[in-house]
PDB file of N, CA and C in Angstrom:
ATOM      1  N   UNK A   1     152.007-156.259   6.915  1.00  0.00           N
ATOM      2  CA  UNK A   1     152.375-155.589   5.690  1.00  0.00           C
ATOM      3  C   UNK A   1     151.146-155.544   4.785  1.00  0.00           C
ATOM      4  N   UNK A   2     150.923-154.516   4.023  1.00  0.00           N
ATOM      5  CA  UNK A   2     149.866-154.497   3.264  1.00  0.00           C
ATOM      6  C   UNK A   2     149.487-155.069   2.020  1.00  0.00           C
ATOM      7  N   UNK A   3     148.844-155.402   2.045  1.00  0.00           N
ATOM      8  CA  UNK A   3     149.041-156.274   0.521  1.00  0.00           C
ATOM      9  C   UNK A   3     149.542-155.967  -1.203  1.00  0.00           C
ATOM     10  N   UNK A   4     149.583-154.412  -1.224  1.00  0.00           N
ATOM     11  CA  UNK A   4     150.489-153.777  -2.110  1.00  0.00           C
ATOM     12  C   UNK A   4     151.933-153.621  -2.258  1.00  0.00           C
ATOM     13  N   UNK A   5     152.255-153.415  -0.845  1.00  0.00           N
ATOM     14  CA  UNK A   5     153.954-153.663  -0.102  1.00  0.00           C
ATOM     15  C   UNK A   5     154.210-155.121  -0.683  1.00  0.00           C
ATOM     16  N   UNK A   6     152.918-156.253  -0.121  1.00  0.00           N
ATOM     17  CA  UNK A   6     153.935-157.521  -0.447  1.00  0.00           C
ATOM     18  C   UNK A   6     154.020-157.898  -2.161  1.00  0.00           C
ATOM     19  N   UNK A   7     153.190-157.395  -2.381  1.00  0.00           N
ATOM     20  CA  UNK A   7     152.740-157.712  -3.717  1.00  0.00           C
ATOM     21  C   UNK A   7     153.936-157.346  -4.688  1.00  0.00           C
ATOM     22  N   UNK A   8     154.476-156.113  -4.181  1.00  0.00           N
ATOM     23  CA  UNK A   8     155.748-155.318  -5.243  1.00  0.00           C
ATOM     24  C   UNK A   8     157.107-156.218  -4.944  1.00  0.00           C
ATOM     25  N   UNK A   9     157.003-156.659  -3.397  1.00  0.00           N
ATOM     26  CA  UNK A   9     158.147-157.198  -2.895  1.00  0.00           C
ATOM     27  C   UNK A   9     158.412-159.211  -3.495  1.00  0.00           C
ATOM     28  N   UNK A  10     157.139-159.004  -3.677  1.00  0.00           N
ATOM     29  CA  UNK A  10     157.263-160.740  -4.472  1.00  0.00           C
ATOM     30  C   UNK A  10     157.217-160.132  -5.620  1.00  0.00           C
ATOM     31  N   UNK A  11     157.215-159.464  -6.462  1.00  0.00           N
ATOM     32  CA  UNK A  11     157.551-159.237  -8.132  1.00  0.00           C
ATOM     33  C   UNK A  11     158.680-159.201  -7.628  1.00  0.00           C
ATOM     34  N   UNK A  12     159.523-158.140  -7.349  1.00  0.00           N
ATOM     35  CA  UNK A  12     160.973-157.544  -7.107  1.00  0.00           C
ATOM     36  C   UNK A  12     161.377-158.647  -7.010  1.00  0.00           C
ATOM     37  N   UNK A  13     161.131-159.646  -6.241  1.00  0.00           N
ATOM     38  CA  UNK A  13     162.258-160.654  -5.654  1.00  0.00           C
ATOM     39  C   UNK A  13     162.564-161.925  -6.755  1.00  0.00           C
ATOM     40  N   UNK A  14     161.333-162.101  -6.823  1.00  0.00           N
ATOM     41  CA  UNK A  14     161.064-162.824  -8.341  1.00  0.00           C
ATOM     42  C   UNK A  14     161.929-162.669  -9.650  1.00  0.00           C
ATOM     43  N   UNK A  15     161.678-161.789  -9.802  1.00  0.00           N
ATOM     44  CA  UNK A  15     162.861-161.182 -11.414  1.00  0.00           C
ATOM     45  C   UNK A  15     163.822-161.544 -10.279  1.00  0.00           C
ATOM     46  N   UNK A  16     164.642-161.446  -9.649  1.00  0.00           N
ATOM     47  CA  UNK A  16     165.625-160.665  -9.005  1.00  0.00           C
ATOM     48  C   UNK A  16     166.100-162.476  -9.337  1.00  0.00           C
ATOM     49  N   UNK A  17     165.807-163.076  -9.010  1.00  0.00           N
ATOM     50  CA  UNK A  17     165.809-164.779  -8.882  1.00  0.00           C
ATOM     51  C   UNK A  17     165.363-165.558  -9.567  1.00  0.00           C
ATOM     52  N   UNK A  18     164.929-165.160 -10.461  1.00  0.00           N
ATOM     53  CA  UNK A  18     164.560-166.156 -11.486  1.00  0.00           C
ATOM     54  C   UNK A  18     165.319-166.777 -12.332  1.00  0.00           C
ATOM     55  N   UNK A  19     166.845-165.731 -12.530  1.00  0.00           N
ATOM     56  CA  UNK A  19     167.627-166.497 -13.917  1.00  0.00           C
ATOM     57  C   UNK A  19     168.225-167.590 -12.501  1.00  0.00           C
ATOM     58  N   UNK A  20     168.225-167.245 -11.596  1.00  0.00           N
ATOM     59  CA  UNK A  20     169.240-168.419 -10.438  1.00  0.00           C
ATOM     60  C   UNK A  20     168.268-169.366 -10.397  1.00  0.00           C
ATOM     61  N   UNK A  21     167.169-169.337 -10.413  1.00  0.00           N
ATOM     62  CA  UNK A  21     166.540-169.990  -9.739  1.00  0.00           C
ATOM     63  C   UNK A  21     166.235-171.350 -11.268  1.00  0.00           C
ATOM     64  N   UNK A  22     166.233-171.055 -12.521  1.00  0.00           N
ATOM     65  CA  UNK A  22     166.440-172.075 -13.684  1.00  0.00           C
ATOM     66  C   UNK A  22     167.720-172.293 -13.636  1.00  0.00           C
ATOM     67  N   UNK A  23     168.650-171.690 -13.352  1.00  0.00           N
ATOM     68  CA  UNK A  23     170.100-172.703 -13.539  1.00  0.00           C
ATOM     69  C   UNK A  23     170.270-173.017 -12.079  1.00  0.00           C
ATOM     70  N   UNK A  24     170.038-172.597 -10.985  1.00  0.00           N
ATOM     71  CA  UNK A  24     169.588-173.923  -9.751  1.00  0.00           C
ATOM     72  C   UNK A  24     168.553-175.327 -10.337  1.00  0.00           C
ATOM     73  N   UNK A  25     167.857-175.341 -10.836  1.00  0.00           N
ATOM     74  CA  UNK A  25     166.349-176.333 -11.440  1.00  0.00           C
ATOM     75  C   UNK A  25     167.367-176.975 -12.429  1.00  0.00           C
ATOM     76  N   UNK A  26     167.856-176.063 -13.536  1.00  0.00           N
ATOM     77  CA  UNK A  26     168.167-176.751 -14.442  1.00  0.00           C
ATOM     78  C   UNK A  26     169.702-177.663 -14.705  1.00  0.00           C
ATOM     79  N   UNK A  27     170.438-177.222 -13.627  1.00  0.00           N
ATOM     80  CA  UNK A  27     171.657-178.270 -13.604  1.00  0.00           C
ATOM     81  C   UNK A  27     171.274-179.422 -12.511  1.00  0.00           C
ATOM     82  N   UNK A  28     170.264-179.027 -11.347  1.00  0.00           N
ATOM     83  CA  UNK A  28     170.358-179.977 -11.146  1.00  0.00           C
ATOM     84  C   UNK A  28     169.353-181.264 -11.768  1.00  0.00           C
ATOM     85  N   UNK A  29     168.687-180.797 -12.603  1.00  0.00           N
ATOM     86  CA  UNK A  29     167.925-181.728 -14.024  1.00  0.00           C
ATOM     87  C   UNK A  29     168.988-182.561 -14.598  1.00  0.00           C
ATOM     88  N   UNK A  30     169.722-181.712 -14.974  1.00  0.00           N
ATOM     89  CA  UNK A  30     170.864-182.649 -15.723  1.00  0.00           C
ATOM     90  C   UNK A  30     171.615-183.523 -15.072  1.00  0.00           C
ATOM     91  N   UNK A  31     172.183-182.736 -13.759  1.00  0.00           N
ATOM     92  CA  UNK A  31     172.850-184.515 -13.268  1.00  0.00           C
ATOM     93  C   UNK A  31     171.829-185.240 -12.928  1.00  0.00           C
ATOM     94  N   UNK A  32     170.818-184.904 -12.503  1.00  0.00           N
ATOM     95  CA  UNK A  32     170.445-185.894 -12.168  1.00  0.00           C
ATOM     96  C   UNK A  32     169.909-187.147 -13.423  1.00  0.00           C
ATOM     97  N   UNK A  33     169.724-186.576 -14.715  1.00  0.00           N
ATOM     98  CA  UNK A  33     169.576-187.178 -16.016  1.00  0.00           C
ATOM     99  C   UNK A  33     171.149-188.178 -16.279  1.00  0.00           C
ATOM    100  N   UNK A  34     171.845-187.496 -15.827  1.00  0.00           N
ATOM    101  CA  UNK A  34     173.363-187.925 -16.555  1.00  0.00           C
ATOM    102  C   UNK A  34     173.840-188.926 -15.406  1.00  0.00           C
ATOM    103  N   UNK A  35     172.909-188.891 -13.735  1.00  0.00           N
ATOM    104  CA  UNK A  35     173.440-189.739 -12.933  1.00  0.00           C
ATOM    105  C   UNK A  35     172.231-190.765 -12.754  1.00  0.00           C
ATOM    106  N   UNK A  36     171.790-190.886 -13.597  1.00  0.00           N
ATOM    107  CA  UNK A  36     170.928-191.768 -13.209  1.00  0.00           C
ATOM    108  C   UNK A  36     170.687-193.113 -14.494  1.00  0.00           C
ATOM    109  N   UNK A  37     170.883-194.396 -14.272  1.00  0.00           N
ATOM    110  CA  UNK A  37     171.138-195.243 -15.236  1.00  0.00           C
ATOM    111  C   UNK A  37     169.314-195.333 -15.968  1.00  0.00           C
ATOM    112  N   UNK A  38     168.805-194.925 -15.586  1.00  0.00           N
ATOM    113  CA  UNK A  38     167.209-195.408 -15.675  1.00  0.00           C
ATOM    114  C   UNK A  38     167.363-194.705 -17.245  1.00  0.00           C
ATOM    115  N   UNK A  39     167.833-193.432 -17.390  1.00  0.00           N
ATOM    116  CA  UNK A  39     167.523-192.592 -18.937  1.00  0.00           C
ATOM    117  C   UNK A  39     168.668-192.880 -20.159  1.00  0.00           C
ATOM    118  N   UNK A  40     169.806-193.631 -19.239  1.00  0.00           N
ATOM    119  CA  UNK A  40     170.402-194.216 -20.280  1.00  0.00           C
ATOM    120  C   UNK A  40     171.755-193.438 -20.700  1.00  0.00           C
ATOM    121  N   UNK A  41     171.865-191.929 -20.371  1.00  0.00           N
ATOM    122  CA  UNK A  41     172.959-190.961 -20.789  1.00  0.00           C
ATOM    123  C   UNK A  41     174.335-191.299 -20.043  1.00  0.00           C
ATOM    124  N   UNK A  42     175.249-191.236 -20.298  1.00  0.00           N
ATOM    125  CA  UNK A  42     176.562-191.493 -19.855  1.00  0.00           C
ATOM    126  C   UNK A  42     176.607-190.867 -18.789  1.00  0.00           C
ATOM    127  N   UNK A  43     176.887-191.393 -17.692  1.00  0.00           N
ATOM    128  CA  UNK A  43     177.225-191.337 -16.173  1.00  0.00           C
ATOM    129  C   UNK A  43     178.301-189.933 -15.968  1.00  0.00           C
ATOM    130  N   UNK A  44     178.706-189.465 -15.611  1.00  0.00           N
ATOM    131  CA  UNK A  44     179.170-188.467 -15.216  1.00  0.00           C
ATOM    132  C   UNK A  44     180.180-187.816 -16.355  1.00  0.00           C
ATOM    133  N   UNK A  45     180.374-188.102 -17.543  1.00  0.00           N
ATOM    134  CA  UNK A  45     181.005-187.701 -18.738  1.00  0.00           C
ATOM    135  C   UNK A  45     180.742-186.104 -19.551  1.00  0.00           C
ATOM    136  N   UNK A  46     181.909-185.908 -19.637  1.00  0.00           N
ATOM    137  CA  UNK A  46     181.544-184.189 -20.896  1.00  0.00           C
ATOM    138  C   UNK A  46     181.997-183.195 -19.837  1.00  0.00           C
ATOM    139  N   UNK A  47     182.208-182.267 -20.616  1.00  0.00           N
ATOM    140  CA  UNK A  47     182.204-181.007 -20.056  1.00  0.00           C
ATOM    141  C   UNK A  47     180.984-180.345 -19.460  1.00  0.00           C
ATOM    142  N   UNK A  48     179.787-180.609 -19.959  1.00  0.00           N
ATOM    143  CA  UNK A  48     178.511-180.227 -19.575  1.00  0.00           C
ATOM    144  C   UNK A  48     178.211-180.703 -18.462  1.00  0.00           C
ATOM    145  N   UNK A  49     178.555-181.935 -18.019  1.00  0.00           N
ATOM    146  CA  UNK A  49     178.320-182.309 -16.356  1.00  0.00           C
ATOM    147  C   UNK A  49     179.250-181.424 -15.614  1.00  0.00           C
ATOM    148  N   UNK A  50     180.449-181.244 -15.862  1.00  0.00           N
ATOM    149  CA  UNK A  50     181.549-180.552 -15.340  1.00  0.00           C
ATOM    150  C   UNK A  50     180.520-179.181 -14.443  1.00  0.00           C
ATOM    151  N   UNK A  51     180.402-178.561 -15.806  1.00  0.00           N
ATOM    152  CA  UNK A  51     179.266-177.405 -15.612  1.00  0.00           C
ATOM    153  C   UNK A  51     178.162-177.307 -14.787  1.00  0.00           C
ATOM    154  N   UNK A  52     177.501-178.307 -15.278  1.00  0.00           N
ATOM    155  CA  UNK A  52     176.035-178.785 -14.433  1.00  0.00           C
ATOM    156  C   UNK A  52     176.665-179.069 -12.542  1.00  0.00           C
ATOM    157  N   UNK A  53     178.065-179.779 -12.810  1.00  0.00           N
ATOM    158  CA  UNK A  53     178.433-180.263 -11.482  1.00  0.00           C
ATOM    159  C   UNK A  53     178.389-178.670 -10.695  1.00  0.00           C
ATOM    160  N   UNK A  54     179.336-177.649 -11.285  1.00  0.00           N
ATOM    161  CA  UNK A  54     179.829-176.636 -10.430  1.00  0.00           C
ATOM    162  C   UNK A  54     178.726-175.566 -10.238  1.00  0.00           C
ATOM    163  N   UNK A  55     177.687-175.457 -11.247  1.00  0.00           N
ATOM    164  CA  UNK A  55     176.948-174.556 -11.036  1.00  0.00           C
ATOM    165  C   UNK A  55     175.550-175.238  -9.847  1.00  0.00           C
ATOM    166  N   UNK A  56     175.781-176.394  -9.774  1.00  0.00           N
ATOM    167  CA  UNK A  56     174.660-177.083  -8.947  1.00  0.00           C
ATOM    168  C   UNK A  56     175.237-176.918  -7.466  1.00  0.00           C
ATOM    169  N   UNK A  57     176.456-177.670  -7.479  1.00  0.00           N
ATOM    170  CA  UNK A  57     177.073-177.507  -6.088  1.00  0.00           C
ATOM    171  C   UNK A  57     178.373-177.389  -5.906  1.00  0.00           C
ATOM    172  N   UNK A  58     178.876-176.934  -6.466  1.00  0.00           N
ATOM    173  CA  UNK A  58     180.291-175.952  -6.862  1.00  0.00           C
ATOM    174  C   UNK A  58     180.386-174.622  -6.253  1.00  0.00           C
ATOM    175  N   UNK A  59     181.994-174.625  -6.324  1.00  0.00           N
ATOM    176  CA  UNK A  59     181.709-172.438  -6.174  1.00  0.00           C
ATOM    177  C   UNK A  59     182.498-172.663  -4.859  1.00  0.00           C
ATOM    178  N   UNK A  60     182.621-173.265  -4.371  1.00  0.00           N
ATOM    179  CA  UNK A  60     183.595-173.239  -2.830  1.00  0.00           C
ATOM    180  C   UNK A  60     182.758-172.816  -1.533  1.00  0.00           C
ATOM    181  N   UNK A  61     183.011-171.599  -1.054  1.00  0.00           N
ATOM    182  CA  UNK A  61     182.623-170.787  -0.496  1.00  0.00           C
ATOM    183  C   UNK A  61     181.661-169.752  -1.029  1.00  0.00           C
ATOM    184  N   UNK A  62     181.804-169.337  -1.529  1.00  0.00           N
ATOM    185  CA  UNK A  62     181.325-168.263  -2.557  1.00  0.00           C
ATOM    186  C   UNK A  62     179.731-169.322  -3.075  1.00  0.00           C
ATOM    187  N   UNK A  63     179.776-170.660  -3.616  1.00  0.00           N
ATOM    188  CA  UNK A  63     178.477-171.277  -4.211  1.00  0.00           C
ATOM    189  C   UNK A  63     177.932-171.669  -2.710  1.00  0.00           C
ATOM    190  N   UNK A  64     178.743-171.850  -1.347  1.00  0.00           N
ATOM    191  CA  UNK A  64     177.958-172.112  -0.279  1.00  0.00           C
ATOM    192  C   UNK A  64     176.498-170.808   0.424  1.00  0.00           C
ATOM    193  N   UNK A  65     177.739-169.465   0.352  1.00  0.00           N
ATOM    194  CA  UNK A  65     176.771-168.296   0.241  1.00  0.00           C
ATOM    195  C   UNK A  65     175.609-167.982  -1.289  1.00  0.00           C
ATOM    196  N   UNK A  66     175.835-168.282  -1.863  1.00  0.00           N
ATOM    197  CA  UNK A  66     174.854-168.245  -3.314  1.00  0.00           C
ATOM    198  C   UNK A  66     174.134-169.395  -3.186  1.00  0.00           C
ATOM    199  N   UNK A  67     173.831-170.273  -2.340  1.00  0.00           N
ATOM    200  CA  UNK A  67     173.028-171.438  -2.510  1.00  0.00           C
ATOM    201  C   UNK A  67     172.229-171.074  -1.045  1.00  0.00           C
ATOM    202  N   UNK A  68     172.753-170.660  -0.157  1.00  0.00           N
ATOM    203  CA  UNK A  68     171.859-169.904   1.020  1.00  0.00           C
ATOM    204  C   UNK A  68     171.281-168.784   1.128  1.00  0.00           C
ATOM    205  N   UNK A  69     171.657-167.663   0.416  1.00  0.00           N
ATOM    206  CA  UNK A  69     170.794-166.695  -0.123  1.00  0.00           C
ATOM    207  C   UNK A  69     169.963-166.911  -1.505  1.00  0.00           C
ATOM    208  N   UNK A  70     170.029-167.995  -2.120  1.00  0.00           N
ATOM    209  CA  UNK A  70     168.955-168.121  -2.978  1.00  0.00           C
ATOM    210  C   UNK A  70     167.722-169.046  -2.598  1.00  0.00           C
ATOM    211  N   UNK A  71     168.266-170.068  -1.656  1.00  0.00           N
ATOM    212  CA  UNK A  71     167.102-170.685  -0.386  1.00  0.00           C
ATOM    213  C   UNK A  71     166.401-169.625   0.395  1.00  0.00           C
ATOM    214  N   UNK A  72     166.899-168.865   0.965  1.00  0.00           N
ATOM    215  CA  UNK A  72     166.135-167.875   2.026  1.00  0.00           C
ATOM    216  C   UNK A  72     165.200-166.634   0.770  1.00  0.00           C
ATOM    217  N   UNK A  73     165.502-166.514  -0.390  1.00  0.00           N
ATOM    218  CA  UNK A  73     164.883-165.717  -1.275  1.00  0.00           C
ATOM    219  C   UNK A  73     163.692-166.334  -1.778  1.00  0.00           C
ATOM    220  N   UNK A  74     163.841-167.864  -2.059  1.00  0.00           N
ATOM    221  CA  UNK A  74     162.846-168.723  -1.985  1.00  0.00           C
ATOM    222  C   UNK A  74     161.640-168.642  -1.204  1.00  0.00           C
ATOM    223  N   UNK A  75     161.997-169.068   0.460  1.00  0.00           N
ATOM    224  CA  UNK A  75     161.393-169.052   1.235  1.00  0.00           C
ATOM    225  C   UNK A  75     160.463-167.982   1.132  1.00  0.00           C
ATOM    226  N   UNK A  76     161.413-166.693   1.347  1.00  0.00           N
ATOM    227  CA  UNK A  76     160.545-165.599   1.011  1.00  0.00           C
ATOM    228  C   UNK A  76     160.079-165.156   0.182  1.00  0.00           C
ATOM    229  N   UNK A  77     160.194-165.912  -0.816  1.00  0.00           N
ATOM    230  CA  UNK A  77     159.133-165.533  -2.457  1.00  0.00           C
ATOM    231  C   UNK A  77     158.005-166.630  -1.552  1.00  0.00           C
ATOM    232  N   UNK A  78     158.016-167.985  -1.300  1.00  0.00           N
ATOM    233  CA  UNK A  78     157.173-168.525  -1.446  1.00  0.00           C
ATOM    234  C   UNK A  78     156.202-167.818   0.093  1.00  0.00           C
ATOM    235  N   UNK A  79     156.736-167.229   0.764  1.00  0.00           N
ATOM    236  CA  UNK A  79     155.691-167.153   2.338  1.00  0.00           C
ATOM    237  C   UNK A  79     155.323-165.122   1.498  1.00  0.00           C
ATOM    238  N   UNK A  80     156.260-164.914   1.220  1.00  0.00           N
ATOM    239  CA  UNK A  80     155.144-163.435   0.212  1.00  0.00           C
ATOM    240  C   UNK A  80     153.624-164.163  -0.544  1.00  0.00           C
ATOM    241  N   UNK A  81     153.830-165.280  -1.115  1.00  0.00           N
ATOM    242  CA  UNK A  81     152.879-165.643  -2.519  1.00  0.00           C
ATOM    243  C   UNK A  81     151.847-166.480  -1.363  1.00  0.00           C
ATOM    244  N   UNK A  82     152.141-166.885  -0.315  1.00  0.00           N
ATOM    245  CA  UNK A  82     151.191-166.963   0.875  1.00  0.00           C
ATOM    246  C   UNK A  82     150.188-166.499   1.291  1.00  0.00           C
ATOM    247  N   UNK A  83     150.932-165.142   1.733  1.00  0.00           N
ATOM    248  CA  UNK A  83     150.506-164.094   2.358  1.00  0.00           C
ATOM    249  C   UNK A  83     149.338-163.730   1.140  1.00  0.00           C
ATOM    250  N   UNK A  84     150.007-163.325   0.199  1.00  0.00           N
ATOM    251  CA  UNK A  84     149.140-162.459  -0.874  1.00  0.00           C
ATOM    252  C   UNK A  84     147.735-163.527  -1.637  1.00  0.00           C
ATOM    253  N   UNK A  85     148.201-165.628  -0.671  1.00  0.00           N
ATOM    254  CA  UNK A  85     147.051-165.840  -1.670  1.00  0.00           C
ATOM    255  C   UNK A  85     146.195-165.729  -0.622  1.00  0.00           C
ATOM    256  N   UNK A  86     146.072-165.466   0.898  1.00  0.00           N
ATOM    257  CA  UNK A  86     145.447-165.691   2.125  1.00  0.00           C
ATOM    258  C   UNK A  86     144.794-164.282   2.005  1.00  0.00           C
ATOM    259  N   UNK A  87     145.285-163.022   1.689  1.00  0.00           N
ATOM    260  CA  UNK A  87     144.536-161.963   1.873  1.00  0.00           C
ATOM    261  C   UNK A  87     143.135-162.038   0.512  1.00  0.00           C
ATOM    262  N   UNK A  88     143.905-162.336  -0.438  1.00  0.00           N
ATOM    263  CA  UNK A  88     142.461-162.521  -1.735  1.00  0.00           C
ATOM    264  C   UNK A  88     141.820-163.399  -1.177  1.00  0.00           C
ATOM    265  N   UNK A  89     142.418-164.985  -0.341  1.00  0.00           N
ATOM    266  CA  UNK A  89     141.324-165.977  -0.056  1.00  0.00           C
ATOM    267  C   UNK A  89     140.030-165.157   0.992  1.00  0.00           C
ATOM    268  N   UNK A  90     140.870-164.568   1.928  1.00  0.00           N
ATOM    269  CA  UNK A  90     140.006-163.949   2.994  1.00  0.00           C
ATOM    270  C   UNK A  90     138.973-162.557   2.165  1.00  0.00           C
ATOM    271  N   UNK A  91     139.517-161.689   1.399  1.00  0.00           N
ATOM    272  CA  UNK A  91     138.874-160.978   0.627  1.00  0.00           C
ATOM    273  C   UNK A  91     137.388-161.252  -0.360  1.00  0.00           C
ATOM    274  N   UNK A  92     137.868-162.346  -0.757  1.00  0.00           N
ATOM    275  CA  UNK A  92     136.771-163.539  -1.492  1.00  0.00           C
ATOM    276  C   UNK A  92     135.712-163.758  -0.757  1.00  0.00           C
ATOM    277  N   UNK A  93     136.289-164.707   0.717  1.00  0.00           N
ATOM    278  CA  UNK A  93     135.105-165.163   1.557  1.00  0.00           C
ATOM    279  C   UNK A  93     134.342-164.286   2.290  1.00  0.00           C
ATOM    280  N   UNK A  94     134.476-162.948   2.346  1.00  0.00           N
ATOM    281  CA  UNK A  94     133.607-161.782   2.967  1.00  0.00           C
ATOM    282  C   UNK A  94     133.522-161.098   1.895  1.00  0.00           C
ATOM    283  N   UNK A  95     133.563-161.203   0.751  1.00  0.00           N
ATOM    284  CA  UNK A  95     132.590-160.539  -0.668  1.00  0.00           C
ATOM    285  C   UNK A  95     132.999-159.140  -0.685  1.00  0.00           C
ATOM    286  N   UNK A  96     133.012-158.566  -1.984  1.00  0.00           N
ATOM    287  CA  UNK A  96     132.607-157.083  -1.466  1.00  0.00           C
ATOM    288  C   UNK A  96     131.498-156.906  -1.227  1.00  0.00           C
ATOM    289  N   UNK A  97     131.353-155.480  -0.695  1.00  0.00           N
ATOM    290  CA  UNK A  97     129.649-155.112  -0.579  1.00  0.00           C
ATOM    291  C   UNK A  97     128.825-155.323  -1.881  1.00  0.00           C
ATOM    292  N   UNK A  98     127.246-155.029  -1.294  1.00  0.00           N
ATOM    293  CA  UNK A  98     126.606-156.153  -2.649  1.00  0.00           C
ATOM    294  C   UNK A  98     125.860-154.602  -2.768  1.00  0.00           C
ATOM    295  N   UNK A  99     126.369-154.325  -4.130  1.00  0.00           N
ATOM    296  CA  UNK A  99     125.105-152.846  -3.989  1.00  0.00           C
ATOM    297  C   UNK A  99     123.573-153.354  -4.579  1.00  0.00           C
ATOM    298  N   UNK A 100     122.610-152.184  -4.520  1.00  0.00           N
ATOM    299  CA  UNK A 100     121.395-152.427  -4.795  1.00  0.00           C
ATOM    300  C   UNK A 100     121.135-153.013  -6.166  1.00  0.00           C
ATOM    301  N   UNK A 101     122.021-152.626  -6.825  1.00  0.00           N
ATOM    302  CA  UNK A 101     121.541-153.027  -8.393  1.00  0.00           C
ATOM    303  C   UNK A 101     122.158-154.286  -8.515  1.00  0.00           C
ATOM    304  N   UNK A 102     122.750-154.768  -7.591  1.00  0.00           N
ATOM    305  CA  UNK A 102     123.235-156.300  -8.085  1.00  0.00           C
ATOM    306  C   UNK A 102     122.088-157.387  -6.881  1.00  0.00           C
ATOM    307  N   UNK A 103     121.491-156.517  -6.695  1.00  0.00           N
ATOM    308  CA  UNK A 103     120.416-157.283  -5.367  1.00  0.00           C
ATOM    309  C   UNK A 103     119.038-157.902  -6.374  1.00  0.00           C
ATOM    310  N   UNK A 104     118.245-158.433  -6.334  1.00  0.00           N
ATOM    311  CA  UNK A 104     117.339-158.595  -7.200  1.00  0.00           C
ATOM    312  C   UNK A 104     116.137-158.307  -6.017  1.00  0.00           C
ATOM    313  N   UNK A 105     115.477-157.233  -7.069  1.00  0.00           N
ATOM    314  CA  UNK A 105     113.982-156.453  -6.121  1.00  0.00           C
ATOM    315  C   UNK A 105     113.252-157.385  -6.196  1.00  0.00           C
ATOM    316  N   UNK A 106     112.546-157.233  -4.999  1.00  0.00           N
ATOM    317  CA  UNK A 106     111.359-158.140  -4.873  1.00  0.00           C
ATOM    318  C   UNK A 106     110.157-157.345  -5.200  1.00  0.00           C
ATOM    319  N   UNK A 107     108.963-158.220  -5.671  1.00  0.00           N
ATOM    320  CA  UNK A 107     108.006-157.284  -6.322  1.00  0.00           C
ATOM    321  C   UNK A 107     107.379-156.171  -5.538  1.00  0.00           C
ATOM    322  N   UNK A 108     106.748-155.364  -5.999  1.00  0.00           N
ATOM    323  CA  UNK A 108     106.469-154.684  -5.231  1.00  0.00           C
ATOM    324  C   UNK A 108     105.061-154.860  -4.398  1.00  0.00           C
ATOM    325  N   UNK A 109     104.185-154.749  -3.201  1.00  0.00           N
ATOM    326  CA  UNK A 109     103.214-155.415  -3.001  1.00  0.00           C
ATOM    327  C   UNK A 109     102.250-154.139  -3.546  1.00  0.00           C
ATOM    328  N   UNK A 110     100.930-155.173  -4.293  1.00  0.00           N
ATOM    329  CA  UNK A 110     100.143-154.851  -4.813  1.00  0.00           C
ATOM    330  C   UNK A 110      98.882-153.817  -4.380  1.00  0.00           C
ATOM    331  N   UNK A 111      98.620-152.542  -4.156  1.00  0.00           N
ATOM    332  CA  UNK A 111      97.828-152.059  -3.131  1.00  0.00           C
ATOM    333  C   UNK A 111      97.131-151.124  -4.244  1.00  0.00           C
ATOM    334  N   UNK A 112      95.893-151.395  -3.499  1.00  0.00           N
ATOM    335  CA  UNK A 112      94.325-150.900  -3.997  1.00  0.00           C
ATOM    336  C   UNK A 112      94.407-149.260  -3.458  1.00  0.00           C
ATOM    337  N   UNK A 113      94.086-148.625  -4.132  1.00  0.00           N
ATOM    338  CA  UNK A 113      93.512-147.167  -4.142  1.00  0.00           C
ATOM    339  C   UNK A 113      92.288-147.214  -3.706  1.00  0.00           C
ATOM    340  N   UNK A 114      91.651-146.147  -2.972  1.00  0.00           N
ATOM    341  CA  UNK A 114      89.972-146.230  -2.710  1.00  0.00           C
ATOM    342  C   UNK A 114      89.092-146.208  -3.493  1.00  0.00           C
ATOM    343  N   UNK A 115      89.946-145.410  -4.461  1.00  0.00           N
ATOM    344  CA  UNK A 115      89.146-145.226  -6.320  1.00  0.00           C
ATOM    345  C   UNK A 115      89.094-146.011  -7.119  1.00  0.00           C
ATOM    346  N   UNK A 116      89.510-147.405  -6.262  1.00  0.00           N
ATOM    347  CA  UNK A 116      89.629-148.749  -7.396  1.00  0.00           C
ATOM    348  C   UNK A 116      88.047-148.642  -7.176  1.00  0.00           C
ATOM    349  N   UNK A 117      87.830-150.225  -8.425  1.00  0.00           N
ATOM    350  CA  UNK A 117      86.679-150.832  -8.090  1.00  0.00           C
ATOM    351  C   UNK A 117      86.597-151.989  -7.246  1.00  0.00           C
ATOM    352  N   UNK A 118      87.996-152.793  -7.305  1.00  0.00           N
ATOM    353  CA  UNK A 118      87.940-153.698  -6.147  1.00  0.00           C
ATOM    354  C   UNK A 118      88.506-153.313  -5.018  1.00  0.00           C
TER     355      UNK A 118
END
């Protein structure tokens, strides 16, 4: 694929996943804040864990398919952002062409006319 193809296809996918992809990150932040005695917050209490619970791993069927198509969108955001950093890496290490004016001239060699005096 060309590197313009992937390039549009990791934006596209990106927006496309991004609001899932902070309330995937961000509920499971919270239980894990609210399940963990180390930070001190009440253990599984409130309506907001409720929330945090169902939108993390909730949903029945329906959050089993929405938690496997937002893994495989992943994957493929992250092996697009791969691809696209391997073609600049490889692009980089064979330079573009170097034109003349970015070359630095070497002097020119010095040559006597017959009409010199030396």
């Amino acid at each position: 694929m060309k590197e313009p193809a992937l390039r549009r296809l990791h934006r596209w996918l990106g927006l496309l996943l991004v609001l899932f992809i902070l309330l995937q990150v961000g509920s499971g932040l919270l239980l894990t804040l609210w399940q963990s005695p180390v930070f001190g917050l009440p253990i599984g209490s409130g309506a907001w864990f409720a929330v945090a619970r169902l939108l993390h791993s909730g949903g029945g069927l329906i959050g089993v398919w929405y938690r496997l198509i937002l893994s495989a969108g992943l994957v493929i955001l992250a092996g697009t952002g791969l691809l696209i950093g391997w073609k600049i890496w490889q692009r980089s290490r064979t330079g573009p062409a170097r034109t003349p004016s970015a070359d630095p001239k070497p002097a020119a060699p010095k040559t006597t006319s017959p009409d010199s005096p030396i």
